[in-house]
PDB file of N, CA and C in Angstrom:
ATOM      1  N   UNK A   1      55.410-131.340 125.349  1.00  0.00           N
ATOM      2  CA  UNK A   1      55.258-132.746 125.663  1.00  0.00           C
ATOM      3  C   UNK A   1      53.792-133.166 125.600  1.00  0.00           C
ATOM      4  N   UNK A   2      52.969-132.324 126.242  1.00  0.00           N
ATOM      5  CA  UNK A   2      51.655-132.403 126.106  1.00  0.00           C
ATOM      6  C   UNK A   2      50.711-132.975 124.581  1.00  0.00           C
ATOM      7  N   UNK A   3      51.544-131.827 123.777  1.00  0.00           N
ATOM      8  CA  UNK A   3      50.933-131.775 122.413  1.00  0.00           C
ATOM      9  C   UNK A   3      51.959-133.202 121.620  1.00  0.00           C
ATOM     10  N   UNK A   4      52.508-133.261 122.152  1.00  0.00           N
ATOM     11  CA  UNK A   4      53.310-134.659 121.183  1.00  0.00           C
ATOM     12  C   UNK A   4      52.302-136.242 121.718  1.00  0.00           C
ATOM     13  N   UNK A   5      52.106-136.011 123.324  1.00  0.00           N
ATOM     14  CA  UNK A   5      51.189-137.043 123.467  1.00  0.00           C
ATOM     15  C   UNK A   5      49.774-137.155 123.269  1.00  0.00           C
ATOM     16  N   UNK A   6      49.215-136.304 122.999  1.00  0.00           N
ATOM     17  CA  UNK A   6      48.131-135.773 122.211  1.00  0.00           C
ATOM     18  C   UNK A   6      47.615-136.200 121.062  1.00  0.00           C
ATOM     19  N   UNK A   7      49.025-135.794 120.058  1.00  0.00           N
ATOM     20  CA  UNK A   7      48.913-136.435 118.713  1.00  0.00           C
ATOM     21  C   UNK A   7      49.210-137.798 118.520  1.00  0.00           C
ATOM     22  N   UNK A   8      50.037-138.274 119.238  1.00  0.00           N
ATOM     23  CA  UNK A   8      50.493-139.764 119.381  1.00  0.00           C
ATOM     24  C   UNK A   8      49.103-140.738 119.486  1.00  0.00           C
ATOM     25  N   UNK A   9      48.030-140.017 120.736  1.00  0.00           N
ATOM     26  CA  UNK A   9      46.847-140.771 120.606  1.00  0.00           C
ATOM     27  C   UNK A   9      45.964-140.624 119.719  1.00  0.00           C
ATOM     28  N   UNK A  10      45.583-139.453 119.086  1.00  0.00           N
ATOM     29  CA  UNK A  10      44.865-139.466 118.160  1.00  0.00           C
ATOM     30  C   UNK A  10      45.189-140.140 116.447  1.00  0.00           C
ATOM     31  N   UNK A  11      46.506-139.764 116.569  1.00  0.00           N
ATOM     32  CA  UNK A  11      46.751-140.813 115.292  1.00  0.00           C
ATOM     33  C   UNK A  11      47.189-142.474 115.556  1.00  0.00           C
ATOM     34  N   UNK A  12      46.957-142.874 116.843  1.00  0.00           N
ATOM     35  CA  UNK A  12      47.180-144.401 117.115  1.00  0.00           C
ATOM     36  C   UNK A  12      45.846-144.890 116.492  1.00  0.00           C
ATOM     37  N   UNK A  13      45.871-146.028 115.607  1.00  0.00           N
ATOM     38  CA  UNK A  13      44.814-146.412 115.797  1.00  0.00           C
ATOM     39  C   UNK A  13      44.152-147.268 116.950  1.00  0.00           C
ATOM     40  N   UNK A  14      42.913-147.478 117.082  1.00  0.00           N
ATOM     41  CA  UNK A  14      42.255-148.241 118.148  1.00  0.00           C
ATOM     42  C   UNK A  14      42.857-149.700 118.464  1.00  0.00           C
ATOM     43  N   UNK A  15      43.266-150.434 119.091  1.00  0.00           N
ATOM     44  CA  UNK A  15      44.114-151.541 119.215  1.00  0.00           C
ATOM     45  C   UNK A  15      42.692-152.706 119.843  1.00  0.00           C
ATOM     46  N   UNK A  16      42.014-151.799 120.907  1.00  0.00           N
ATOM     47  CA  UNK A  16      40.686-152.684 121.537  1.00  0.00           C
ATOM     48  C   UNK A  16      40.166-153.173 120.464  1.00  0.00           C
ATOM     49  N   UNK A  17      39.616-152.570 119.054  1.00  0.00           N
ATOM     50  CA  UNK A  17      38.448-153.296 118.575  1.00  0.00           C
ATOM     51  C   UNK A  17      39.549-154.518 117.677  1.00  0.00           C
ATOM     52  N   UNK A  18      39.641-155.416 117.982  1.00  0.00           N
ATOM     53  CA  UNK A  18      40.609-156.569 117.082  1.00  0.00           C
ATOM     54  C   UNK A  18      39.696-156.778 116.855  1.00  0.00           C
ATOM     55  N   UNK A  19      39.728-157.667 115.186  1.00  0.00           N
ATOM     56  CA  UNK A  19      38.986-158.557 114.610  1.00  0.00           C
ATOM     57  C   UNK A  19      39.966-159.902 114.669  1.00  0.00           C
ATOM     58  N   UNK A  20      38.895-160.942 115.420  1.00  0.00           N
ATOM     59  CA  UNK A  20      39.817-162.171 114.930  1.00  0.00           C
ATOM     60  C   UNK A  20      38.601-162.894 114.197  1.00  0.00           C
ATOM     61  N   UNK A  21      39.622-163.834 113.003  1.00  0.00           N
ATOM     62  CA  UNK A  21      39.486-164.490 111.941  1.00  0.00           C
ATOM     63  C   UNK A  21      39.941-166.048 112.040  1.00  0.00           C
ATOM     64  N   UNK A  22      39.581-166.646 111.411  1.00  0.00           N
ATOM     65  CA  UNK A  22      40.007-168.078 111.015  1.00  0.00           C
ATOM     66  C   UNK A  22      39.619-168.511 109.510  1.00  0.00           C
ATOM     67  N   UNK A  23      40.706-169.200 109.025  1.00  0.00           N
ATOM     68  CA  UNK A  23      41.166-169.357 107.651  1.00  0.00           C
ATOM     69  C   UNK A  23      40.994-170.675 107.355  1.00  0.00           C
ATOM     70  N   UNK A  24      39.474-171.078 106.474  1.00  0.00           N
ATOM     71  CA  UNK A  24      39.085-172.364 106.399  1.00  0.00           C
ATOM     72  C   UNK A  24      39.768-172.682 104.410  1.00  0.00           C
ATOM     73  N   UNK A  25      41.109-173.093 103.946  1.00  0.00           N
ATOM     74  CA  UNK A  25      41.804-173.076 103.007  1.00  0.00           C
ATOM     75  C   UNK A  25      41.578-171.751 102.573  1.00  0.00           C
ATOM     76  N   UNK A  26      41.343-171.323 101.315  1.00  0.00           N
ATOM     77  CA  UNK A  26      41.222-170.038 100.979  1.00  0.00           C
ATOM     78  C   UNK A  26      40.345-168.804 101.616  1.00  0.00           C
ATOM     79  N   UNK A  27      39.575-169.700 102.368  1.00  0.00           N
ATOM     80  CA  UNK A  27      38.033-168.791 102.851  1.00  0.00           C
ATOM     81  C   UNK A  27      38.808-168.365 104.332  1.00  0.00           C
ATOM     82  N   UNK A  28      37.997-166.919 104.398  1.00  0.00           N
ATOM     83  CA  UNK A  28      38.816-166.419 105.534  1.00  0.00           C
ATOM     84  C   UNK A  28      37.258-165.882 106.267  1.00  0.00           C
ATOM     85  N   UNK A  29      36.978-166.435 107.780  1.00  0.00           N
ATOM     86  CA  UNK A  29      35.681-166.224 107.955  1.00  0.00           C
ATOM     87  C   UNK A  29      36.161-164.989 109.444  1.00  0.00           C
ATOM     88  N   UNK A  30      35.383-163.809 109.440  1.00  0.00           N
ATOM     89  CA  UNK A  30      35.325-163.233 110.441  1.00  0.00           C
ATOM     90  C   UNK A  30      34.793-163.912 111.685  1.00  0.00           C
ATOM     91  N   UNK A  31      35.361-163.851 113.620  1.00  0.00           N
ATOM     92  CA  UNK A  31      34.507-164.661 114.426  1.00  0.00           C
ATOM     93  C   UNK A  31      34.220-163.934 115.802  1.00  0.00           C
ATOM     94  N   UNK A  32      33.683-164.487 116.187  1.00  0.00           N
ATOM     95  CA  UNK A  32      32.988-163.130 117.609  1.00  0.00           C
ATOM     96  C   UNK A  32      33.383-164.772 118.996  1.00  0.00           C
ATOM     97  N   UNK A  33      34.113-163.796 119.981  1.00  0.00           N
ATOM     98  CA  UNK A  33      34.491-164.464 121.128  1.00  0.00           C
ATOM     99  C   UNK A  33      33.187-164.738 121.793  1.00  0.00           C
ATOM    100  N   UNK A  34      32.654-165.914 122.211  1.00  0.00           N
ATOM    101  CA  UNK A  34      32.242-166.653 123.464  1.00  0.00           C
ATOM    102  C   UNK A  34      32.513-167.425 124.182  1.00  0.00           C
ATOM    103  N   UNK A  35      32.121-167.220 125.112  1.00  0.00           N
ATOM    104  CA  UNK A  35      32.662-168.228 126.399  1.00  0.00           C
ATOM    105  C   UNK A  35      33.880-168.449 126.330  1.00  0.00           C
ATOM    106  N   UNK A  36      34.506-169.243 126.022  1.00  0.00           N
ATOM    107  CA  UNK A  36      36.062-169.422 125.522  1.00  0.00           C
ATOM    108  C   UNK A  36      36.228-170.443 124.281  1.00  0.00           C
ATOM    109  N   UNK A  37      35.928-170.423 123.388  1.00  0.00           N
ATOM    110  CA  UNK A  37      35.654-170.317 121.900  1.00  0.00           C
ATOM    111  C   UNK A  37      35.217-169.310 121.221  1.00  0.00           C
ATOM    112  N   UNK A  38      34.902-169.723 120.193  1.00  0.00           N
ATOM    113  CA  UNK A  38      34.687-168.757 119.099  1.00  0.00           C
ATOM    114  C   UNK A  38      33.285-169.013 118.608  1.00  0.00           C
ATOM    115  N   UNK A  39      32.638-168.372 117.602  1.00  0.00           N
ATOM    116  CA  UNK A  39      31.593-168.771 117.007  1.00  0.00           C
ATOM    117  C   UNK A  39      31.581-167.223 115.804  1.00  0.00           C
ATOM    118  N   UNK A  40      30.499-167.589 114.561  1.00  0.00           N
ATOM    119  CA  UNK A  40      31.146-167.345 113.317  1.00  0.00           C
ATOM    120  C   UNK A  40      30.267-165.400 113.444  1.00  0.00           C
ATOM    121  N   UNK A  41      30.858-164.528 113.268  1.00  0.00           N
ATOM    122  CA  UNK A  41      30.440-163.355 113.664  1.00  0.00           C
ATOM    123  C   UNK A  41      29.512-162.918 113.494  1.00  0.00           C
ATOM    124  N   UNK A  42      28.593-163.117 112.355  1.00  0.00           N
ATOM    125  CA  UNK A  42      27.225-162.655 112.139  1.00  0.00           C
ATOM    126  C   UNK A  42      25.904-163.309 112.813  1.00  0.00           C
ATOM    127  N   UNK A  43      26.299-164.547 113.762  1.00  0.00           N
ATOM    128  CA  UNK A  43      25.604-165.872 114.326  1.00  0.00           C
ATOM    129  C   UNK A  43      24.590-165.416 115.053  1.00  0.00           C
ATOM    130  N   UNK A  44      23.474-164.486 114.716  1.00  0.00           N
ATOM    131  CA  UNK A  44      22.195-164.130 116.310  1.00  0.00           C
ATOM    132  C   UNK A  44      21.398-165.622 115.780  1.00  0.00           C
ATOM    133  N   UNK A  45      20.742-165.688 114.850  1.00  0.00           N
ATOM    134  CA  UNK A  45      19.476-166.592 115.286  1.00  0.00           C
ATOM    135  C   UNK A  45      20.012-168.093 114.815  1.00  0.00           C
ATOM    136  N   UNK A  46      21.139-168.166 114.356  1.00  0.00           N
ATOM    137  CA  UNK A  46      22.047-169.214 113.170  1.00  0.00           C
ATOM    138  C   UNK A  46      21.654-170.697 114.367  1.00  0.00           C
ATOM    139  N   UNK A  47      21.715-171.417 112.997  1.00  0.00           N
ATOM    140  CA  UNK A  47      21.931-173.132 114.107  1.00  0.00           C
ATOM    141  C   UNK A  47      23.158-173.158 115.035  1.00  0.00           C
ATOM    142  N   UNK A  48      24.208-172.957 114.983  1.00  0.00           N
ATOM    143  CA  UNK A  48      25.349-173.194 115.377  1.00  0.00           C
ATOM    144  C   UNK A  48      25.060-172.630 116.923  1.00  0.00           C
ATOM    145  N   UNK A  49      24.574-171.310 116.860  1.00  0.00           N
ATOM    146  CA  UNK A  49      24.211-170.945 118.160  1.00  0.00           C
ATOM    147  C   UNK A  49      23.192-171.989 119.277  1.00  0.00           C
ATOM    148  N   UNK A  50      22.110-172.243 118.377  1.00  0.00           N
ATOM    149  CA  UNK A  50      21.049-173.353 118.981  1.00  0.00           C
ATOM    150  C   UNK A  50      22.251-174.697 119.190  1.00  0.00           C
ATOM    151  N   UNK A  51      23.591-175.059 118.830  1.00  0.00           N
ATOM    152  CA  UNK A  51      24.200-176.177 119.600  1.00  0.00           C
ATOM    153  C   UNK A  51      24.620-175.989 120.645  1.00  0.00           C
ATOM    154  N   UNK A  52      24.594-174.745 121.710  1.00  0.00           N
ATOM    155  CA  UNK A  52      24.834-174.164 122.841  1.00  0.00           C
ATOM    156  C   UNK A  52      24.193-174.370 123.703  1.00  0.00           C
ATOM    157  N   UNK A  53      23.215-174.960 123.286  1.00  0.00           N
ATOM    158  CA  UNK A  53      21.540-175.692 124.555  1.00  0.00           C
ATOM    159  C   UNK A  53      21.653-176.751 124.337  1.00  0.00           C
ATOM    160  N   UNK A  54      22.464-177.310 123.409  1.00  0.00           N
ATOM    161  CA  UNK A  54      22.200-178.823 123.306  1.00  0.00           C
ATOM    162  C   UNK A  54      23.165-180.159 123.694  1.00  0.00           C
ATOM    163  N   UNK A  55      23.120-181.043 123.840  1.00  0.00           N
ATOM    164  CA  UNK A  55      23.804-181.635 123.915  1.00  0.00           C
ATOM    165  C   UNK A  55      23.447-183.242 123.488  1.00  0.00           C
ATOM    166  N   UNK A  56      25.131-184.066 123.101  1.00  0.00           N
ATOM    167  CA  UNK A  56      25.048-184.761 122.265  1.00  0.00           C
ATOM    168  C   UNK A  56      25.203-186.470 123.102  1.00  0.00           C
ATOM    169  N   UNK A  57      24.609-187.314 123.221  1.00  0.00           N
ATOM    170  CA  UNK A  57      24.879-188.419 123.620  1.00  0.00           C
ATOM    171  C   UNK A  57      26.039-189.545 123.080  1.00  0.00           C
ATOM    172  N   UNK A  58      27.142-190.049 123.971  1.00  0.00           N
ATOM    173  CA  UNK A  58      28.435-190.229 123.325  1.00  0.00           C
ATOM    174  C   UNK A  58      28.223-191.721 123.950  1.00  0.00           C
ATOM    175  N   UNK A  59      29.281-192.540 123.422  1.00  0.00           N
ATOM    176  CA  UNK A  59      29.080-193.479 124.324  1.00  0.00           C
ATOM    177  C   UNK A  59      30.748-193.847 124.493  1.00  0.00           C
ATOM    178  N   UNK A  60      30.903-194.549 125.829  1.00  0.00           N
ATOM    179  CA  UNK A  60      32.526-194.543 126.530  1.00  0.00           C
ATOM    180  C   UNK A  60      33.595-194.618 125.824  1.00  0.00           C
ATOM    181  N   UNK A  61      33.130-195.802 124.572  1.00  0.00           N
ATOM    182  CA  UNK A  61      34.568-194.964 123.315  1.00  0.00           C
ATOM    183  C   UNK A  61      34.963-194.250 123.207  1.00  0.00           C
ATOM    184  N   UNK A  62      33.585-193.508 122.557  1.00  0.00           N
ATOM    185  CA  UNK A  62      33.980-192.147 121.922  1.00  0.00           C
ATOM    186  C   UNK A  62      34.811-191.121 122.712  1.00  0.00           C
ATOM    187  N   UNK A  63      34.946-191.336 123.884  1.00  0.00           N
ATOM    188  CA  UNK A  63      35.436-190.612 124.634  1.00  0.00           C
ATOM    189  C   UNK A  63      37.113-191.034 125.053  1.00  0.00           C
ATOM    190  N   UNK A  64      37.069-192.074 124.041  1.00  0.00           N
ATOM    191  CA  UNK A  64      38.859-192.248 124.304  1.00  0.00           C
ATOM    192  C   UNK A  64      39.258-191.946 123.002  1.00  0.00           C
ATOM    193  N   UNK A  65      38.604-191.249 122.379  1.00  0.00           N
ATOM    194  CA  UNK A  65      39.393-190.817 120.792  1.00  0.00           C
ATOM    195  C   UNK A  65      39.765-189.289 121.226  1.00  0.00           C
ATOM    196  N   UNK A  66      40.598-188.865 120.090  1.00  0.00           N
ATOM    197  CA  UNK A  66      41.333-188.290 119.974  1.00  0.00           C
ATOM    198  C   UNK A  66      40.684-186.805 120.257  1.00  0.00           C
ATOM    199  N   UNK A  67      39.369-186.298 119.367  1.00  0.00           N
ATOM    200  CA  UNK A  67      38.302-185.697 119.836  1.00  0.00           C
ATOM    201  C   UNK A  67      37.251-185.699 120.188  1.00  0.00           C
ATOM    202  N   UNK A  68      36.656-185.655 121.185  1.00  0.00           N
ATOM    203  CA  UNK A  68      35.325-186.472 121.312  1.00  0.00           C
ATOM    204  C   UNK A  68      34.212-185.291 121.244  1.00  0.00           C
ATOM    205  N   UNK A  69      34.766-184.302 120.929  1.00  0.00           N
ATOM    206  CA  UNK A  69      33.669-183.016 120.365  1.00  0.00           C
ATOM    207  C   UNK A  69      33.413-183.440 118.851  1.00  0.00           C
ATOM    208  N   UNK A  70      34.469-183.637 118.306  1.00  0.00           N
ATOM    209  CA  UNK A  70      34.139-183.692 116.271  1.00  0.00           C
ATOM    210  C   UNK A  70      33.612-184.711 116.683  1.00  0.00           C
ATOM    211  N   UNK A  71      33.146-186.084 117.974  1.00  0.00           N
ATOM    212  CA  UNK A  71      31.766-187.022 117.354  1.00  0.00           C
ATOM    213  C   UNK A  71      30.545-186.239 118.131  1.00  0.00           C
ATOM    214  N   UNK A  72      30.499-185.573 118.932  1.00  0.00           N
ATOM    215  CA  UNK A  72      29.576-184.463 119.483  1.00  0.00           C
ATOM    216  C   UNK A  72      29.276-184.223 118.171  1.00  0.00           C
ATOM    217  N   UNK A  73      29.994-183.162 117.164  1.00  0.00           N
ATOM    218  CA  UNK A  73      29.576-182.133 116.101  1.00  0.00           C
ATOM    219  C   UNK A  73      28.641-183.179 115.620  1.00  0.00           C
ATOM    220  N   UNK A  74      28.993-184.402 114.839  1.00  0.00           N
ATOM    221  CA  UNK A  74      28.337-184.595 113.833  1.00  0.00           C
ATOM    222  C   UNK A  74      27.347-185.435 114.330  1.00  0.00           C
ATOM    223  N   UNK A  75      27.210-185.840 115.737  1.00  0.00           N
ATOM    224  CA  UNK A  75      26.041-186.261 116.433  1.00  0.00           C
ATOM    225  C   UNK A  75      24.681-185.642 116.508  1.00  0.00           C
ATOM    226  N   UNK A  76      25.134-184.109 116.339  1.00  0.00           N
ATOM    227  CA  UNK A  76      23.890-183.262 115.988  1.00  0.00           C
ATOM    228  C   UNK A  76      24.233-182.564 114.846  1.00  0.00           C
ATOM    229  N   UNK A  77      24.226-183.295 114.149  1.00  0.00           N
ATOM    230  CA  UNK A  77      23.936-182.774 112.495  1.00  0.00           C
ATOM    231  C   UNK A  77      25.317-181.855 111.614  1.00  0.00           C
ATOM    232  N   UNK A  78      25.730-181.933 112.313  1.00  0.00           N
ATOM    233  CA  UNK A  78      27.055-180.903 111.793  1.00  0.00           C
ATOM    234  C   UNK A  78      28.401-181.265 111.190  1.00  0.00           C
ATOM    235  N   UNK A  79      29.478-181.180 110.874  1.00  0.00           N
ATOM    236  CA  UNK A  79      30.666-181.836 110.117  1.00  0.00           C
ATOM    237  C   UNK A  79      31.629-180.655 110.265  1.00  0.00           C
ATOM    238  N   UNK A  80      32.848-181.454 111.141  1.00  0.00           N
ATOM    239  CA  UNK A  80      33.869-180.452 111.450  1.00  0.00           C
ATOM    240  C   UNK A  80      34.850-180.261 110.270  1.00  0.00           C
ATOM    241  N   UNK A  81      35.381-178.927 110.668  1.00  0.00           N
ATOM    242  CA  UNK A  81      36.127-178.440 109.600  1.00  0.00           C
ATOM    243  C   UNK A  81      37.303-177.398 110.606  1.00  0.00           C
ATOM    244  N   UNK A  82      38.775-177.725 109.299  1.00  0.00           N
ATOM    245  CA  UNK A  82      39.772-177.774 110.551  1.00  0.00           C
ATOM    246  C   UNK A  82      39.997-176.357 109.766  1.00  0.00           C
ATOM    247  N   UNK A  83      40.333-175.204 110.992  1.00  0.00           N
ATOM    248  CA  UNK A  83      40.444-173.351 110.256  1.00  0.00           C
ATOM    249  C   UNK A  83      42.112-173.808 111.319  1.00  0.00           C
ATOM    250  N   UNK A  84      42.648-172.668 110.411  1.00  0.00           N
ATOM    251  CA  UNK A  84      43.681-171.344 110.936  1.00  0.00           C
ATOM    252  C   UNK A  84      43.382-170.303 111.201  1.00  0.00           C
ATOM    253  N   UNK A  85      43.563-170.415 112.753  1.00  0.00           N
ATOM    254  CA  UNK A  85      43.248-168.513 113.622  1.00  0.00           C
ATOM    255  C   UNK A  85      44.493-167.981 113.356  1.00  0.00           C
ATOM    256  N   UNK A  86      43.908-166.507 113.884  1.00  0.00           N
ATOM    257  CA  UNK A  86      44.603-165.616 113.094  1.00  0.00           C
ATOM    258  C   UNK A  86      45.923-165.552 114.449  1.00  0.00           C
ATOM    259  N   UNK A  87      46.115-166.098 115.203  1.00  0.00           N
ATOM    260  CA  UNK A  87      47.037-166.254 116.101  1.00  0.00           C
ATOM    261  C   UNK A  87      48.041-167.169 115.296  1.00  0.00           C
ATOM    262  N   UNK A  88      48.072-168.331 113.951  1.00  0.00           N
ATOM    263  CA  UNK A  88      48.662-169.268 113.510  1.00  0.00           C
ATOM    264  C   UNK A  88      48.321-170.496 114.193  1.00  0.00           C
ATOM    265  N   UNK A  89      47.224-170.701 114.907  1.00  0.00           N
ATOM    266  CA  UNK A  89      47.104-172.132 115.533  1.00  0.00           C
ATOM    267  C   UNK A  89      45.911-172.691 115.011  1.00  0.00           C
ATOM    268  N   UNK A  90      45.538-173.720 114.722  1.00  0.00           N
ATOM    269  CA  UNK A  90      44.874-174.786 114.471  1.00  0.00           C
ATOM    270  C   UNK A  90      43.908-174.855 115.393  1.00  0.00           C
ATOM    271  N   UNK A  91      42.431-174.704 114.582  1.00  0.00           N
ATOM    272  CA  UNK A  91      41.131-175.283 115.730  1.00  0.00           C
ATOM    273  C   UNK A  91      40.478-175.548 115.041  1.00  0.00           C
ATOM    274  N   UNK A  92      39.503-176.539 115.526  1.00  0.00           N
ATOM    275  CA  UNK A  92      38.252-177.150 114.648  1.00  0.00           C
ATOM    276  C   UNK A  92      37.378-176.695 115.315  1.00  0.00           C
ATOM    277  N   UNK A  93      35.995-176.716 114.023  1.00  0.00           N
ATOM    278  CA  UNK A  93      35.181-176.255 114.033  1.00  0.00           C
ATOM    279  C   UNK A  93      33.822-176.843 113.950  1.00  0.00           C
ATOM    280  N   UNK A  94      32.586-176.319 113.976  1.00  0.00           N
ATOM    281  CA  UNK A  94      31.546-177.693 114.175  1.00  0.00           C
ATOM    282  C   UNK A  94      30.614-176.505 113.156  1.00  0.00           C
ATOM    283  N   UNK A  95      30.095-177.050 112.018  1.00  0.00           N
ATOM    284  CA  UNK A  95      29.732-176.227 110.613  1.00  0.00           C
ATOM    285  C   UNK A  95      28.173-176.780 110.708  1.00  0.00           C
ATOM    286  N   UNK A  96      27.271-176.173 110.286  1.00  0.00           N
ATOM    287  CA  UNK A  96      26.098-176.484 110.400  1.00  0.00           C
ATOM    288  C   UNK A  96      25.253-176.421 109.036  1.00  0.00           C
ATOM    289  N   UNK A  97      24.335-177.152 108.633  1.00  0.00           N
ATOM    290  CA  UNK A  97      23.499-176.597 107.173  1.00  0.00           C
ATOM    291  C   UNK A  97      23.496-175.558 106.807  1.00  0.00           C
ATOM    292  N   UNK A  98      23.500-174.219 107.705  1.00  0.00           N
ATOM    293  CA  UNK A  98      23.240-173.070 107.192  1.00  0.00           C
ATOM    294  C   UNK A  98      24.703-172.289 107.118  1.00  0.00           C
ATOM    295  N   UNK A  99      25.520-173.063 107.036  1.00  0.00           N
ATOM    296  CA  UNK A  99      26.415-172.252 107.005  1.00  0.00           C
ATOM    297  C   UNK A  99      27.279-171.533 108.100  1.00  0.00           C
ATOM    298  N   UNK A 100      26.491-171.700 109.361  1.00  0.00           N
ATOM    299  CA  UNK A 100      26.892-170.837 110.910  1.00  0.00           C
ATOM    300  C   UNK A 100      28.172-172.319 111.162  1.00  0.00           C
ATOM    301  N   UNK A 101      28.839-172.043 112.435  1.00  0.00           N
ATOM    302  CA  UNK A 101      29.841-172.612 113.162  1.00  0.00           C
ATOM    303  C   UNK A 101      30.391-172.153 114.129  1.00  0.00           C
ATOM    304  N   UNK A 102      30.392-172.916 114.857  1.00  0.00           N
ATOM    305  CA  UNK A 102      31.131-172.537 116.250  1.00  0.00           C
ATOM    306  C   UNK A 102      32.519-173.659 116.647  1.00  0.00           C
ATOM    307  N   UNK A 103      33.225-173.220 117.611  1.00  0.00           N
ATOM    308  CA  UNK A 103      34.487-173.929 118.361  1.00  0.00           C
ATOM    309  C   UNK A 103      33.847-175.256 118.766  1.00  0.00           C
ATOM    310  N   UNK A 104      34.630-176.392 117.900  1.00  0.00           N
ATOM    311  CA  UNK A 104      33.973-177.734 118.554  1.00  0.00           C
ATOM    312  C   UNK A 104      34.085-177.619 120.381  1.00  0.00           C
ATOM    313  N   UNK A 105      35.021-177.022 120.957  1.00  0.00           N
ATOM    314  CA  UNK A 105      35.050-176.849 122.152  1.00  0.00           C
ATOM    315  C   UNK A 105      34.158-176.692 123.083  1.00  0.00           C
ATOM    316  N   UNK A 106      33.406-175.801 122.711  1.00  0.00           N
ATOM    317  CA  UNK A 106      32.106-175.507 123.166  1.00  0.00           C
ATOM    318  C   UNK A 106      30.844-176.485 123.030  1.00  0.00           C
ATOM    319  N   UNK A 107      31.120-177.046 122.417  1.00  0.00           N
ATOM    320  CA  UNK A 107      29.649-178.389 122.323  1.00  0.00           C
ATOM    321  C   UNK A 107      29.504-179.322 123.604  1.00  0.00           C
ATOM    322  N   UNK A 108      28.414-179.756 124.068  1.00  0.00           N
ATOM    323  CA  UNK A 108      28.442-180.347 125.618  1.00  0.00           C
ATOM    324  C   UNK A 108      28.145-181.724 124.941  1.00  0.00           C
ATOM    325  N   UNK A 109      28.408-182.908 125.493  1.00  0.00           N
ATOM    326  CA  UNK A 109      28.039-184.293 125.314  1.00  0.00           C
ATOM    327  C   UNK A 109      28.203-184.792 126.637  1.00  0.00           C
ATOM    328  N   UNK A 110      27.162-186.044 126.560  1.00  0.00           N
ATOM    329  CA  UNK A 110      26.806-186.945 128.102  1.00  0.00           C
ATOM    330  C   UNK A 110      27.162-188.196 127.522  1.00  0.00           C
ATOM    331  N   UNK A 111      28.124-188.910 128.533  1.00  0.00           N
ATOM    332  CA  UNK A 111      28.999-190.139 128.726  1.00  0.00           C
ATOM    333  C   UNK A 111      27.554-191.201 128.951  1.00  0.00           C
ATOM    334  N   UNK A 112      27.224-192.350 127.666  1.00  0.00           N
ATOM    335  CA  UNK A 112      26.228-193.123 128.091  1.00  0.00           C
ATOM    336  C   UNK A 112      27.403-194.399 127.795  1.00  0.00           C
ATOM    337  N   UNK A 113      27.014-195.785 128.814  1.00  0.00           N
ATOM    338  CA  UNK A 113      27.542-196.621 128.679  1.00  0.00           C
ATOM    339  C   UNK A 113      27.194-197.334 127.586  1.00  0.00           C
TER     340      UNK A 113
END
């Protein structure tokens, strides 16, 4: 019994290291968990990261639409783009000049009248 559970673990593969992904039409981008979003996996010095200190000035409209992060995104320079995670669900994203992106979720904005 010993030796059957033995081998059972060594030929399991590792289940901890998941990679999750999101699928922007054909493009399939690897992504690294923060906070509770996502952001794009290779991201240390990337812009997308620098939208994590920042925040975007909205005004009381904007805050009765539908998302009021995609007018965050493009308030600081960015243009959302809608991926498929690898769960099958739908999230947008906040894309930056260089190519980096993070979970519109994560972007902070302040309610100005």
């Amino acid at each position: 019994m010993k030796l059957l559970l033995m081998t059972l673990l060594i030929s399991t593969p590792a289940i901890a290291k998941s990679k999750f992904w999101a699928s922007f039409g054909s493009e399939k981008k690897n992504l690294k968990v923060i906070q509770s979003g996502f952001i794009n996996e290779n991201c240390e010095k990337c812009q997308a990261k620098g939208l994590l200190s920042k925040s975007a000035s909205l005004k009381k409209e904007n805050i009765k639409l539908k998302n009021p992060y995609a007018v965050a995104c493009s308030k600081l320079n960015g243009k959302v783009r809608i991926a498929k995670l690898y769960s099958g669900h739908s999230q947008s994203f906040c894309f930056m000049p260089d190519n980096s992106f993070v979970s519109t979720n994560l972007l902070s904005f302040k309610v100005e009248d």
